[in-house]
C-alpha atoms as a PDB file:
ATOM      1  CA  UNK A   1     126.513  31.254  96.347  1.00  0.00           C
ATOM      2  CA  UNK A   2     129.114  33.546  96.089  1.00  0.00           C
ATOM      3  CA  UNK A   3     132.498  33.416  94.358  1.00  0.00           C
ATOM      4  CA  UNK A   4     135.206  35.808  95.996  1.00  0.00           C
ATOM      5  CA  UNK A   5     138.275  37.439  95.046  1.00  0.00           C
ATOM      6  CA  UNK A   6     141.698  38.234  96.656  1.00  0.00           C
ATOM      7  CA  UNK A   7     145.077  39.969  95.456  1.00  0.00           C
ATOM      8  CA  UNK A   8     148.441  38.951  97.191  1.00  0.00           C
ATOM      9  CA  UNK A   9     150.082  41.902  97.726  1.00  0.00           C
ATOM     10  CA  UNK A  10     153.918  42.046  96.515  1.00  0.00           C
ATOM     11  CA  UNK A  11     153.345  37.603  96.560  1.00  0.00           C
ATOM     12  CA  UNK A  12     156.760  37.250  94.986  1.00  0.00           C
ATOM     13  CA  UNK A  13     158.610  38.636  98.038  1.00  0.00           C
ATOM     14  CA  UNK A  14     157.238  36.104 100.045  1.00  0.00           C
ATOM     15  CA  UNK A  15     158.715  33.114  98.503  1.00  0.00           C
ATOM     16  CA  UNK A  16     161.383  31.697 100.378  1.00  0.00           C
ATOM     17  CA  UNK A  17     164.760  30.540  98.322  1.00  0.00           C
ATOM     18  CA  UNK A  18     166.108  26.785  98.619  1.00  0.00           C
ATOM     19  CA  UNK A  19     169.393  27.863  97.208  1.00  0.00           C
ATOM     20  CA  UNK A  20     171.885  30.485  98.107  1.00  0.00           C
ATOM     21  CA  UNK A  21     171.202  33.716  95.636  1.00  0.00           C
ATOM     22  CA  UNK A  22     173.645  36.666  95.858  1.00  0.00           C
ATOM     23  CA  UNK A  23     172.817  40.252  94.087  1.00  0.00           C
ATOM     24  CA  UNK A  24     175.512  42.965  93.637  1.00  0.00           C
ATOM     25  CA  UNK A  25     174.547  46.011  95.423  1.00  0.00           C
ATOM     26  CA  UNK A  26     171.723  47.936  94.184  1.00  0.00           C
ATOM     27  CA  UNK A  27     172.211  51.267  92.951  1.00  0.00           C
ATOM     28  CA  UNK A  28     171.690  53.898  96.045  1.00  0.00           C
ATOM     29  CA  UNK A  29     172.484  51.133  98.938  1.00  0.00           C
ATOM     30  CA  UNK A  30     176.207  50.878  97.520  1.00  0.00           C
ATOM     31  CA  UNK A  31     178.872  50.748 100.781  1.00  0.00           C
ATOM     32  CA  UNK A  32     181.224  52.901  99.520  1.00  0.00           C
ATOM     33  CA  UNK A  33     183.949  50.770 102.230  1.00  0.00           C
ATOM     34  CA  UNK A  34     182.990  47.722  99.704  1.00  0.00           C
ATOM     35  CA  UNK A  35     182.225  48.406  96.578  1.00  0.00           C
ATOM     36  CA  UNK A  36     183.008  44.679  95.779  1.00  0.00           C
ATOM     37  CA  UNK A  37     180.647  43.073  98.006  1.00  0.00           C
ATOM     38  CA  UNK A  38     177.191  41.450  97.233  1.00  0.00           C
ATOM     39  CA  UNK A  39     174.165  40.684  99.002  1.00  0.00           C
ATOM     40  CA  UNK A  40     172.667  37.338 100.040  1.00  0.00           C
ATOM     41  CA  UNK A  41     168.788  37.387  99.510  1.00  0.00           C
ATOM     42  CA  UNK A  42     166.599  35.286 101.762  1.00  0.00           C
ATOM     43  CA  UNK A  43     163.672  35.609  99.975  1.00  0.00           C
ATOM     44  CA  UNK A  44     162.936  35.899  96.685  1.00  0.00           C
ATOM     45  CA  UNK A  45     162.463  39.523  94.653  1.00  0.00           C
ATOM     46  CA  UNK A  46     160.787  40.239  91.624  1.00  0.00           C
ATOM     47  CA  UNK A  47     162.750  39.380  88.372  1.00  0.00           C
ATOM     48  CA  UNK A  48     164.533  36.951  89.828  1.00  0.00           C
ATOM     49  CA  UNK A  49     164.210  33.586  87.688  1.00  0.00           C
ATOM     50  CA  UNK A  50     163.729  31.536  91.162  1.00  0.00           C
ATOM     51  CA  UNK A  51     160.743  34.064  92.106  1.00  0.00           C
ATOM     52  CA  UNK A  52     157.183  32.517  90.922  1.00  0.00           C
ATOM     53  CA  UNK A  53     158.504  28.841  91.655  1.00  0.00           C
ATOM     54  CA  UNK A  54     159.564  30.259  95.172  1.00  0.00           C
ATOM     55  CA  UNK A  55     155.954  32.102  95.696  1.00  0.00           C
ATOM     56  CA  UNK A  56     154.276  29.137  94.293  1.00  0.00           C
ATOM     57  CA  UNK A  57     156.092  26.842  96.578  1.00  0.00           C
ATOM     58  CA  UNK A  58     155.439  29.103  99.626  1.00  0.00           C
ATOM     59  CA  UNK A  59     151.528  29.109  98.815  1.00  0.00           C
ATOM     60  CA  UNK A  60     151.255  25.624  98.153  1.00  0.00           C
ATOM     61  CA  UNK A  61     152.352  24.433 101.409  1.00  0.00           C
ATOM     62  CA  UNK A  62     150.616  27.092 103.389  1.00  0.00           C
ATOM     63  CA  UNK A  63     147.608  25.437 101.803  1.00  0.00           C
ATOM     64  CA  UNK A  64     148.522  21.581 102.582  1.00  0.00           C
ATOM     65  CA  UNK A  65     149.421  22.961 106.212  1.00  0.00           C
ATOM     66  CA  UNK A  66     145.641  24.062 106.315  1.00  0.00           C
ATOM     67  CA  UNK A  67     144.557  20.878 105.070  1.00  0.00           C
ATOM     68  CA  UNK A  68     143.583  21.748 101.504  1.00  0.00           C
ATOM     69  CA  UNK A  69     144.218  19.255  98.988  1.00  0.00           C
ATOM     70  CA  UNK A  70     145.679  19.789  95.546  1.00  0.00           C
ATOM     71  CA  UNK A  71     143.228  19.257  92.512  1.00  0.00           C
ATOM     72  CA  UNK A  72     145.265  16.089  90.331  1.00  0.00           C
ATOM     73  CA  UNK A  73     144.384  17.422  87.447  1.00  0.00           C
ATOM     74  CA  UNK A  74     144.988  20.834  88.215  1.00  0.00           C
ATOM     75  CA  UNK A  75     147.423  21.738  91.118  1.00  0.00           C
ATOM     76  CA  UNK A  76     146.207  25.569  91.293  1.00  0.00           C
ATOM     77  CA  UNK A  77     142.581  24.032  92.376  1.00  0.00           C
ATOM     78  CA  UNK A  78     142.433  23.166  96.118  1.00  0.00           C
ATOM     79  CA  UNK A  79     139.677  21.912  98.138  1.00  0.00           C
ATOM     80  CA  UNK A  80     138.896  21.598 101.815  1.00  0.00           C
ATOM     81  CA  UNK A  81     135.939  19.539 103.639  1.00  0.00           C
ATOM     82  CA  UNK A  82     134.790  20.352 106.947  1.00  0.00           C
ATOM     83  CA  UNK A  83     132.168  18.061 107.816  1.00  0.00           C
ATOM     84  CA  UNK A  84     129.626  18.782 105.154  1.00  0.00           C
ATOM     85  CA  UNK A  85     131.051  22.194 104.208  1.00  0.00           C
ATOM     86  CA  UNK A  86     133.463  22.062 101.396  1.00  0.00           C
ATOM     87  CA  UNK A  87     135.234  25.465  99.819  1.00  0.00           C
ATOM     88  CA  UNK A  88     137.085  25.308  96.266  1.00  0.00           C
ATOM     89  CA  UNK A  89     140.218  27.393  95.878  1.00  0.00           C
ATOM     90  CA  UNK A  90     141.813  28.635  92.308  1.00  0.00           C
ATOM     91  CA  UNK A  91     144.953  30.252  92.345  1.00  0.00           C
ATOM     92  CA  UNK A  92     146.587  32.285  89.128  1.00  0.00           C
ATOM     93  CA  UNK A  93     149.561  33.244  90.257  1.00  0.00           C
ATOM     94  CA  UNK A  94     149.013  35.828  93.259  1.00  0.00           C
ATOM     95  CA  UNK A  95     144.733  36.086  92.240  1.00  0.00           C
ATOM     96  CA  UNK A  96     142.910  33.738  93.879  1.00  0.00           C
ATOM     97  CA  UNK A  97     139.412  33.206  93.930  1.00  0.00           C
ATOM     98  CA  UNK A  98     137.428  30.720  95.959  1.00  0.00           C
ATOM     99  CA  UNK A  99     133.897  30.085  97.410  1.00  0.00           C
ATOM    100  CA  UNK A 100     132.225  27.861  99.051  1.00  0.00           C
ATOM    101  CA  UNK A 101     128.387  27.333 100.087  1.00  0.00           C
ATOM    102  CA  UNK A 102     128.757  27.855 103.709  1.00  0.00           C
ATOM    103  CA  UNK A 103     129.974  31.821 104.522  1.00  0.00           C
ATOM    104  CA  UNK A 104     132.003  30.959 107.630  1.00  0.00           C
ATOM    105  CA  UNK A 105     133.988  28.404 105.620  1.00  0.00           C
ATOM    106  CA  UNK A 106     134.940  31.679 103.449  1.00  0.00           C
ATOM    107  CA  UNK A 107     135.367  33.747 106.285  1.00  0.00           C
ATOM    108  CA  UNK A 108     137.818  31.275 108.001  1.00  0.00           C
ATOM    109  CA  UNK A 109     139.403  30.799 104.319  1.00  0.00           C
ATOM    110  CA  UNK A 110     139.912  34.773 104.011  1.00  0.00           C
ATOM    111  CA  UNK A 111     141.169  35.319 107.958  1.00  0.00           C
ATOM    112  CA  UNK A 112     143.963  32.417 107.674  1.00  0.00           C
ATOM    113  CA  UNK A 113     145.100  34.090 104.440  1.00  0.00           C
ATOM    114  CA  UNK A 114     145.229  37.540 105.856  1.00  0.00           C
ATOM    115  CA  UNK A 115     147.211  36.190 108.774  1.00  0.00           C
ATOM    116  CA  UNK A 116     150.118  35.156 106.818  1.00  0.00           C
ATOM    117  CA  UNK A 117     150.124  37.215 104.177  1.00  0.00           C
ATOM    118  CA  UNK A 118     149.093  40.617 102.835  1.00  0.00           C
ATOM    119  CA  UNK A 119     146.172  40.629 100.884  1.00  0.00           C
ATOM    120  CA  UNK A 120     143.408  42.701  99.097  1.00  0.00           C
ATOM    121  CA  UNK A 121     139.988  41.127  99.556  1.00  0.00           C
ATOM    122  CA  UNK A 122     138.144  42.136  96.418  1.00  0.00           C
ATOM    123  CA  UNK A 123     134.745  41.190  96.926  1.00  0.00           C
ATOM    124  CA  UNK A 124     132.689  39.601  95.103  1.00  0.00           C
ATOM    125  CA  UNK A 125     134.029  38.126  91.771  1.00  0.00           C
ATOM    126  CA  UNK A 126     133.409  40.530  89.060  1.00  0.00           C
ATOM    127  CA  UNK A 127     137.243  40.623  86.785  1.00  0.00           C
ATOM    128  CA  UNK A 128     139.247  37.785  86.921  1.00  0.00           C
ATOM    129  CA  UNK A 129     142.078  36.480  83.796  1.00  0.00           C
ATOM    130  CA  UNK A 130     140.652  39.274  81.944  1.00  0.00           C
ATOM    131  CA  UNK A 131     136.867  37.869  82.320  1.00  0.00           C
ATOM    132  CA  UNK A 132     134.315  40.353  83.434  1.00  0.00           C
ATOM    133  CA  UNK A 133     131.587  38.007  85.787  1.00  0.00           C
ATOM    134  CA  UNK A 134     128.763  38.848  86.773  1.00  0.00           C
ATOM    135  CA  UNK A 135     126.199  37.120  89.088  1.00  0.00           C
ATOM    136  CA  UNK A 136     122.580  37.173  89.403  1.00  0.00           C
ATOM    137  CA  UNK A 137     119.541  34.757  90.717  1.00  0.00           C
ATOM    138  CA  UNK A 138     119.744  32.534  87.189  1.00  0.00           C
ATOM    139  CA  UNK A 139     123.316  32.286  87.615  1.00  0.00           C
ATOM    140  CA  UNK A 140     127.148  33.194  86.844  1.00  0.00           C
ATOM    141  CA  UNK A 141     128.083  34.652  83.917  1.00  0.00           C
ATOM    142  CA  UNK A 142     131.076  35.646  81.664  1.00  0.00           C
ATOM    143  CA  UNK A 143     132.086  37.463  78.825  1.00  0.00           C
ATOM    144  CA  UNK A 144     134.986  39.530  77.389  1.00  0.00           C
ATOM    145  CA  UNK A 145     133.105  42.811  76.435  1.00  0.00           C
ATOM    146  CA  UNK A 146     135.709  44.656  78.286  1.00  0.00           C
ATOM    147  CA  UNK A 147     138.624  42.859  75.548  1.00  0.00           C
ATOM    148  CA  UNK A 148     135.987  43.237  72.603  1.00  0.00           C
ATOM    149  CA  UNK A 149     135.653  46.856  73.112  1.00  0.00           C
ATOM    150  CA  UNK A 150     139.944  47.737  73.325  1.00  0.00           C
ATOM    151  CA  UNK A 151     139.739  45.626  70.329  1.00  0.00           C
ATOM    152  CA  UNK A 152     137.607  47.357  68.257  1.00  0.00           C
ATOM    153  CA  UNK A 153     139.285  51.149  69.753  1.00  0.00           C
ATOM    154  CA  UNK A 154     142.656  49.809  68.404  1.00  0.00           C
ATOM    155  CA  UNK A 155     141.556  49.135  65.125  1.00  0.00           C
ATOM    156  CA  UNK A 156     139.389  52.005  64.852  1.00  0.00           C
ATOM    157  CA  UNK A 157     136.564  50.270  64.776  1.00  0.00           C
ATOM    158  CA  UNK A 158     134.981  51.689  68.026  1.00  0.00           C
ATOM    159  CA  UNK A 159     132.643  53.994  66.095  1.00  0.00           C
ATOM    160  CA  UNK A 160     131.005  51.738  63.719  1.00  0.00           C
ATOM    161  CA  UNK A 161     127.032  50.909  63.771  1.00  0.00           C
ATOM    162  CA  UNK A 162     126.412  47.715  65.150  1.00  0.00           C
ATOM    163  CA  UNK A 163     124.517  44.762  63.933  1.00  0.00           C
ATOM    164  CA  UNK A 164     122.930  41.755  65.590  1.00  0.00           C
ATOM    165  CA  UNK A 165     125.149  39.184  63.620  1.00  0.00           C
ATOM    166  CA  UNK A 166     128.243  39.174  61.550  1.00  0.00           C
ATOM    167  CA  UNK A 167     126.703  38.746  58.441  1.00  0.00           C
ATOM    168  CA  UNK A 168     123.040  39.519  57.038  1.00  0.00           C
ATOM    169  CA  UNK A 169     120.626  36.638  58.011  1.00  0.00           C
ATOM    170  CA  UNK A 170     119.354  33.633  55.778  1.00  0.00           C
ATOM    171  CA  UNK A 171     122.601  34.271  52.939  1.00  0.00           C
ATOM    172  CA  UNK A 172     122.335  31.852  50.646  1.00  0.00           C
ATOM    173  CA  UNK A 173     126.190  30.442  50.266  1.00  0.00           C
ATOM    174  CA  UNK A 174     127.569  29.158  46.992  1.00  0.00           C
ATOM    175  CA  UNK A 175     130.286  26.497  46.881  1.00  0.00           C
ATOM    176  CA  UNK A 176     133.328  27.442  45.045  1.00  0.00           C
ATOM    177  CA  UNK A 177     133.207  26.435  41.376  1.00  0.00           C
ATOM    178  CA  UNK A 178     137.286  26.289  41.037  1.00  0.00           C
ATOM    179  CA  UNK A 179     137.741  24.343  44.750  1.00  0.00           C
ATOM    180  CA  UNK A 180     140.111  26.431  45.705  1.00  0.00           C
ATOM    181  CA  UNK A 181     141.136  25.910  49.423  1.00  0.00           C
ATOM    182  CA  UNK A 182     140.959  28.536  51.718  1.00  0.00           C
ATOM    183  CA  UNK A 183     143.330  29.404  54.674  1.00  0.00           C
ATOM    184  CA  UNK A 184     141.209  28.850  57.661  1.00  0.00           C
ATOM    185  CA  UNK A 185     143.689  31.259  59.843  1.00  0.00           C
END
């Protein structure tokens, strides 16, 4: 099984506005006839406050128009049956990752994206949400070793020699004589 990853490009632009939104005249496409007059947008741009719900809406009913269904938990997690085939869609925004056990279901899945929108298949999963994955016979993994490293570079800690475990092994612990609490944060 194999989990794989796509990009939407520019997915904000592709949300379509339910409202009427007007923009003055960007700087460098200023009619010089009408300096007064303003745009109307018919889709949404980035930075505008309508964008992501506009791009979310757009997505979501491309997917219930290709008969996914919408997790009821969690609305970014669609699924699709076919027969005995079923693939598993999770959307952050404009990354989405999805697999499924049958390769032609995530073939089809990757073509009907591509035909609507513009997209950069990624592959295999192997960064998502700031999660490095990897995947090998025993399984899927993740970790943050990626984050734990910047970490340790901004604090200058980058160079330090490493240990095993936090602490030295079998410390024997004393309870505080006085009681006084300690702040947990």
């Amino acid at each position: 099984m194999t989990i794989y990853q796509i990009n939407v490009k520019t997915a904000f632009l592709n949300g379509e506005l339910k409202e009427e939104v007007y923009v003055s005249q960007p700087e460098g496409f200023v009619d010089p006839d009408h300096l007064t007059h303003v745009y109307r947008l018919k889709k949404a741009l980035y930075g505008l406050k309508q964008a992501p719900r506009a791009w979310y809406d757009t997505l979501s009913r491309f997917f219930l128009d290709n008969k996914f269904s919408k997790g009821a938990v969690d609305p970014t997690l669609l699924t699709r049956k076919t027969g005995k085939h079923i693939i598993l869609v999770q959307i952050y925004v404009d990354d989405i990752i999805f697999f499924s056990i049958d390769p032609k279901a995530c073939d089809i899945f990757s073509n009907e994206m591509s035909s609507k929108f513009q997209m950069s298949m990624m592959g295999q999963m192997s960064f998502f949400l700031g999660l490095q994955v990897s995947h090998n016979p025993k399984g899927i993994f993740i970790n943050q070793s990626k984050f734990a490293l910047e970490i340790l570079k901004k604090f200058g800690m980058d160079s330090c020699d490493l240990v095993d475990t936090p602490m030295v092994d079998r410390l024997k612990l004393e309870e505080d004589p006085l009681g006084i609490p300690v702040d947990q944060t």
